[in-house]
C-alpha atoms as a PDB file:
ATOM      1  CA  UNK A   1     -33.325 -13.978  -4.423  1.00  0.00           C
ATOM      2  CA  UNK A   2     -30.513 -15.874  -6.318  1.00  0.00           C
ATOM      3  CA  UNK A   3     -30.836 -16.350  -9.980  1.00  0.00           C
ATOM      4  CA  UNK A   4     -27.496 -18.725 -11.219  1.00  0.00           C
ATOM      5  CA  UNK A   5     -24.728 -17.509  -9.220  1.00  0.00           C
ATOM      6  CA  UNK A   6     -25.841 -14.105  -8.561  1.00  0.00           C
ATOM      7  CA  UNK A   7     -27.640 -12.466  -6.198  1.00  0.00           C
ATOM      8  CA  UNK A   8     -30.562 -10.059  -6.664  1.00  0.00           C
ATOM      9  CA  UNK A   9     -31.647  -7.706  -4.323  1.00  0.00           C
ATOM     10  CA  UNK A  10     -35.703  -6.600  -4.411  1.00  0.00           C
ATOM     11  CA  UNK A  11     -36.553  -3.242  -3.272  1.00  0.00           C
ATOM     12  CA  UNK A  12     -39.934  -1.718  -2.559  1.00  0.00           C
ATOM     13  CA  UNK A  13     -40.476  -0.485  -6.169  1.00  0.00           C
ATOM     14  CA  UNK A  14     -42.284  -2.857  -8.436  1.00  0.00           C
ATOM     15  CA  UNK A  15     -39.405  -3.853 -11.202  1.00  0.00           C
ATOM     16  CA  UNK A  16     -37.254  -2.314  -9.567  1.00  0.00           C
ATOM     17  CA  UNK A  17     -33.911  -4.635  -9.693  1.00  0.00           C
ATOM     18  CA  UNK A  18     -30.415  -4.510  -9.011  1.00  0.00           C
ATOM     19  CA  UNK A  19     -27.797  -7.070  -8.667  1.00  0.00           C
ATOM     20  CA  UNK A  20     -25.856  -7.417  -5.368  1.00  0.00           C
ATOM     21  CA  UNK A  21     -21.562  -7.939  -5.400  1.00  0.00           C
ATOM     22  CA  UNK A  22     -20.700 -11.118  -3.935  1.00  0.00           C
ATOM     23  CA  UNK A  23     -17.538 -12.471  -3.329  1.00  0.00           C
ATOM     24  CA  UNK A  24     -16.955 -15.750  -4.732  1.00  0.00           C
ATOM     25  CA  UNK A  25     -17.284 -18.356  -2.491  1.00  0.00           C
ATOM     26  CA  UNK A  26     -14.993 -21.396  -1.802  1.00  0.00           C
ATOM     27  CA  UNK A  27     -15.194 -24.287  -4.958  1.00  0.00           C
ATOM     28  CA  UNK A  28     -14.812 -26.970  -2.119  1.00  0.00           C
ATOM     29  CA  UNK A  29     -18.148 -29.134  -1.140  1.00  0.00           C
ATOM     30  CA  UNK A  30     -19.996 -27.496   1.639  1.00  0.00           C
ATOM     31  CA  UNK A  31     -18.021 -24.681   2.250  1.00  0.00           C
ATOM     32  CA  UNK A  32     -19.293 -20.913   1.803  1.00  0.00           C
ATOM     33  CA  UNK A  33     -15.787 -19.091   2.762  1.00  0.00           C
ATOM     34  CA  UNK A  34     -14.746 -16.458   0.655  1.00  0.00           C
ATOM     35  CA  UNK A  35     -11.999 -17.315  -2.176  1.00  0.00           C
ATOM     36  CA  UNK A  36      -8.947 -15.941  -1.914  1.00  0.00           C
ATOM     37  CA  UNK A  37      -6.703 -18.087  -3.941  1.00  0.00           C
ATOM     38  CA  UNK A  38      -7.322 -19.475  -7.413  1.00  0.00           C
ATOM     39  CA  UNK A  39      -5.622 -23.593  -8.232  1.00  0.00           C
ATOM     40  CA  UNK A  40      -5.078 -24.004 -11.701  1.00  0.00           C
ATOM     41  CA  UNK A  41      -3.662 -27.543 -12.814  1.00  0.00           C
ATOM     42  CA  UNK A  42      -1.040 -27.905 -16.211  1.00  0.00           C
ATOM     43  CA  UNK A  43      -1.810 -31.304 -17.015  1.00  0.00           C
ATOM     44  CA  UNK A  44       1.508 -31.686 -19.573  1.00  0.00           C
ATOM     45  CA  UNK A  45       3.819 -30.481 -16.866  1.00  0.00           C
ATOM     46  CA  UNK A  46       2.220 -32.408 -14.204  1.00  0.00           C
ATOM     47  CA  UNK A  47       2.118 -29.201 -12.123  1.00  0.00           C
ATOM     48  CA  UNK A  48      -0.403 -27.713  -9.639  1.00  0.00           C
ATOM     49  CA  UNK A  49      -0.509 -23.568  -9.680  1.00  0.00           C
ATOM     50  CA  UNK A  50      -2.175 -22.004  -6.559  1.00  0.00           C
ATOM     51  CA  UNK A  51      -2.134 -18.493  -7.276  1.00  0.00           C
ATOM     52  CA  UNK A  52      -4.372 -14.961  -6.205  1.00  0.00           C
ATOM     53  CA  UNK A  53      -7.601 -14.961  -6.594  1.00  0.00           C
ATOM     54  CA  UNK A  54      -8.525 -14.799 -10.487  1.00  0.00           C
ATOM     55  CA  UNK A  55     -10.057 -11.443 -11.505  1.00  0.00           C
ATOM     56  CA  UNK A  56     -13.156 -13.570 -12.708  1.00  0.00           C
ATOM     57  CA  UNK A  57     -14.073 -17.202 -12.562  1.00  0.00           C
ATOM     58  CA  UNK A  58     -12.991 -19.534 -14.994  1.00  0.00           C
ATOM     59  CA  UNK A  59     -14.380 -23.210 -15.866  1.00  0.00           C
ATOM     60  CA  UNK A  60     -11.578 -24.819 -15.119  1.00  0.00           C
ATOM     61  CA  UNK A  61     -10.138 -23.368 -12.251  1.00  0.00           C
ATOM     62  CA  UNK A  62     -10.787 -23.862  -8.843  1.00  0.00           C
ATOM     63  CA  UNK A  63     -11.457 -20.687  -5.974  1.00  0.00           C
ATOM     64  CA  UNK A  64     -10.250 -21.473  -2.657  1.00  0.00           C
ATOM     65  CA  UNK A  65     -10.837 -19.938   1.040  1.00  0.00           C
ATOM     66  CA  UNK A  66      -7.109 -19.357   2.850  1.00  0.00           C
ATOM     67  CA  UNK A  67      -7.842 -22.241   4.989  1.00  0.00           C
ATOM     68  CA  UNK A  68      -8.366 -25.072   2.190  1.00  0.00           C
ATOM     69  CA  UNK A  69      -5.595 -22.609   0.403  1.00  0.00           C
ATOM     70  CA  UNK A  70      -3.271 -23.221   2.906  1.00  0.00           C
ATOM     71  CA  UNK A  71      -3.392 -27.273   3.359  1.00  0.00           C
ATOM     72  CA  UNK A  72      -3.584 -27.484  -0.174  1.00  0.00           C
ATOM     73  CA  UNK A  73      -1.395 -30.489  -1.415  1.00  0.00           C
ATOM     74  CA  UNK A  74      -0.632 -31.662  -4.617  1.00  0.00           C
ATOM     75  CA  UNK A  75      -1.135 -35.134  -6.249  1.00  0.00           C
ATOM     76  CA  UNK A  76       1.924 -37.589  -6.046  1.00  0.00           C
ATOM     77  CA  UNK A  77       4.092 -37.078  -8.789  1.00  0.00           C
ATOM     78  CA  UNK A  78       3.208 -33.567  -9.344  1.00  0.00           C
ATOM     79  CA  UNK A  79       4.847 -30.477  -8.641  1.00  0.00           C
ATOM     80  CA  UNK A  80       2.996 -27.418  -6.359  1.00  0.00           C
ATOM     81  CA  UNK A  81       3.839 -24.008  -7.331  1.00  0.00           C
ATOM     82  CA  UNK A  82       2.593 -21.170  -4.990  1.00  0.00           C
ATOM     83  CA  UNK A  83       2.220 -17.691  -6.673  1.00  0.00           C
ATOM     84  CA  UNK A  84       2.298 -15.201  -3.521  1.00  0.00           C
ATOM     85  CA  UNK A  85       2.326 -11.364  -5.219  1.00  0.00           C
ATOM     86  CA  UNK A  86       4.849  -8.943  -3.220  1.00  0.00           C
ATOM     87  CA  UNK A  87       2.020  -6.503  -1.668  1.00  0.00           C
ATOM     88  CA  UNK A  88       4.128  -3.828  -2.101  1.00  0.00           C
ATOM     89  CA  UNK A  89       4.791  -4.920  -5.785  1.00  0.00           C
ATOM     90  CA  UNK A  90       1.059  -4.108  -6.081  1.00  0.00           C
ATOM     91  CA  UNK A  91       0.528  -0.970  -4.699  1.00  0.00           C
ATOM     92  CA  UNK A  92       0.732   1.896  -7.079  1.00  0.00           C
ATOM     93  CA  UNK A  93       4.438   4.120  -7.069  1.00  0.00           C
ATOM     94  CA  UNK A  94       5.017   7.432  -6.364  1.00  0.00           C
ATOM     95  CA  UNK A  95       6.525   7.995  -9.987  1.00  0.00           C
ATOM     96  CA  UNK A  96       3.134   6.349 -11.234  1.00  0.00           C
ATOM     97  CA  UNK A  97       1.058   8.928  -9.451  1.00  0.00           C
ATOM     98  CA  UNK A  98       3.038  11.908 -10.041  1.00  0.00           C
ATOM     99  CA  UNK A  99       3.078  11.422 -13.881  1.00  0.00           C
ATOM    100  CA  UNK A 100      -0.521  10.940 -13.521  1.00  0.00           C
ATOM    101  CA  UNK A 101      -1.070  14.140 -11.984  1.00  0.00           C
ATOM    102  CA  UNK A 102       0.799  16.339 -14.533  1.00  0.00           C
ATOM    103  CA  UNK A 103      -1.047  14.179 -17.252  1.00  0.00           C
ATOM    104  CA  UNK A 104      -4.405  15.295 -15.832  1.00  0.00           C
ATOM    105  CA  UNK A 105      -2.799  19.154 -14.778  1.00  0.00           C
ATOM    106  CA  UNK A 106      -1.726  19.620 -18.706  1.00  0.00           C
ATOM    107  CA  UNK A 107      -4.858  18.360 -20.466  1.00  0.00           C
ATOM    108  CA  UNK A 108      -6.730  20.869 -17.818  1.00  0.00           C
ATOM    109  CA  UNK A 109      -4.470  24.033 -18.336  1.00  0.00           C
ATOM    110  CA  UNK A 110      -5.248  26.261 -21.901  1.00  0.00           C
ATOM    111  CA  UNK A 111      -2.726  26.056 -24.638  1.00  0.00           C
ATOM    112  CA  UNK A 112      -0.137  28.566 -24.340  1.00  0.00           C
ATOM    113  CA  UNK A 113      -0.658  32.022 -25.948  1.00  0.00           C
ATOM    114  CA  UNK A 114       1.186  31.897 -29.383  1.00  0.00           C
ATOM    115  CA  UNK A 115       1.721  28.562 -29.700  1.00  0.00           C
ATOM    116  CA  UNK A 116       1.333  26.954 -33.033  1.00  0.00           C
ATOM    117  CA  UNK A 117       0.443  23.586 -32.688  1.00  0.00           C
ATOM    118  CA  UNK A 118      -3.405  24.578 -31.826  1.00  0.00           C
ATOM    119  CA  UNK A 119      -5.561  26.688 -33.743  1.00  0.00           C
ATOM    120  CA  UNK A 120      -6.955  28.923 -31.883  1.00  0.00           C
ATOM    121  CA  UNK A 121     -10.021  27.899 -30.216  1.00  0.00           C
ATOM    122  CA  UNK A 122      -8.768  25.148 -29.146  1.00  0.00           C
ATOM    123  CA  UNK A 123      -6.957  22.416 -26.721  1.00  0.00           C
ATOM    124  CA  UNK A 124      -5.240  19.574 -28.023  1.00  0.00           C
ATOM    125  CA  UNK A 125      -7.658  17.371 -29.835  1.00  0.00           C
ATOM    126  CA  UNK A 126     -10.807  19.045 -28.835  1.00  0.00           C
ATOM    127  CA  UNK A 127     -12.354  22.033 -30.466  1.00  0.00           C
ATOM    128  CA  UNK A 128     -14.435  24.402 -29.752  1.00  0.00           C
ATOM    129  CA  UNK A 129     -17.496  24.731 -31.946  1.00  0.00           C
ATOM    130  CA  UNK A 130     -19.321  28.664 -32.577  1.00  0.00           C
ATOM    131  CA  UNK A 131     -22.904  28.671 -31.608  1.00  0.00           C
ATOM    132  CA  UNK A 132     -25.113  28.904 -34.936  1.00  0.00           C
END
């Protein structure tokens, strides 16, 4: 069942309901492609933007499959700017996931015996609470 623009799935259960992820589909007339691509227009610079797919749909953009994407022209007169993210740009680093790690490893290990920044009991801004 489709209620708006989303998609409800019905199981077996009387009320029992839970929405179904779609992908967006194209904005173009009679086509049901996935979006990949978002087009944007800046009216006072007279420019076209055709950029990735926008983390959520906006009123005033437009979603496009890779095939109308990729003929995409713009009006005469304007300018066309393609945005095309390095993929590599967008994967996380190394350096990202290593300081990640020792964040997570030092909130996990105990504080140190003597140290004087924790009272004991406890570990970094948590506290531990005696049973009544």
């Amino acid at each position: 069942m489709t209620v708006g623009r989303a998609s409800v799935e019905l199981s077996g259960d009387v009320g029992s309901v839970r929405p179904m992820m779609r992908q967006r589909p194209c904005s173009r007339p009679s086509c049901g492609a996935p979006a990949v691509a978002t087009l944007t227009y800046v009216y006072a610079d007279s420019t076209a933007v055709l950029g990735p797919l926008a983390t959520h749909a906006e009123p005033h953009c437009y979603d496009l499959c890779e095939h109308h994407a990729s003929r995409l022209t713009a009006p005469r007169g304007w300018a066309m700017v393609r945005l095309q993210p390095d993929p590599e740009a967008l994967k996380p680093s190394t350096s990202e996931l290593a300081a990640l790690a020792d964040l997570v490893r030092g909130v996990a290990t105990p504080a140190a015996e003597g140290d004087s920044t924790h009272a004991p009991g406890t570990r970094g801004h948590l506290r531990l609470l005696p049973n009544p």
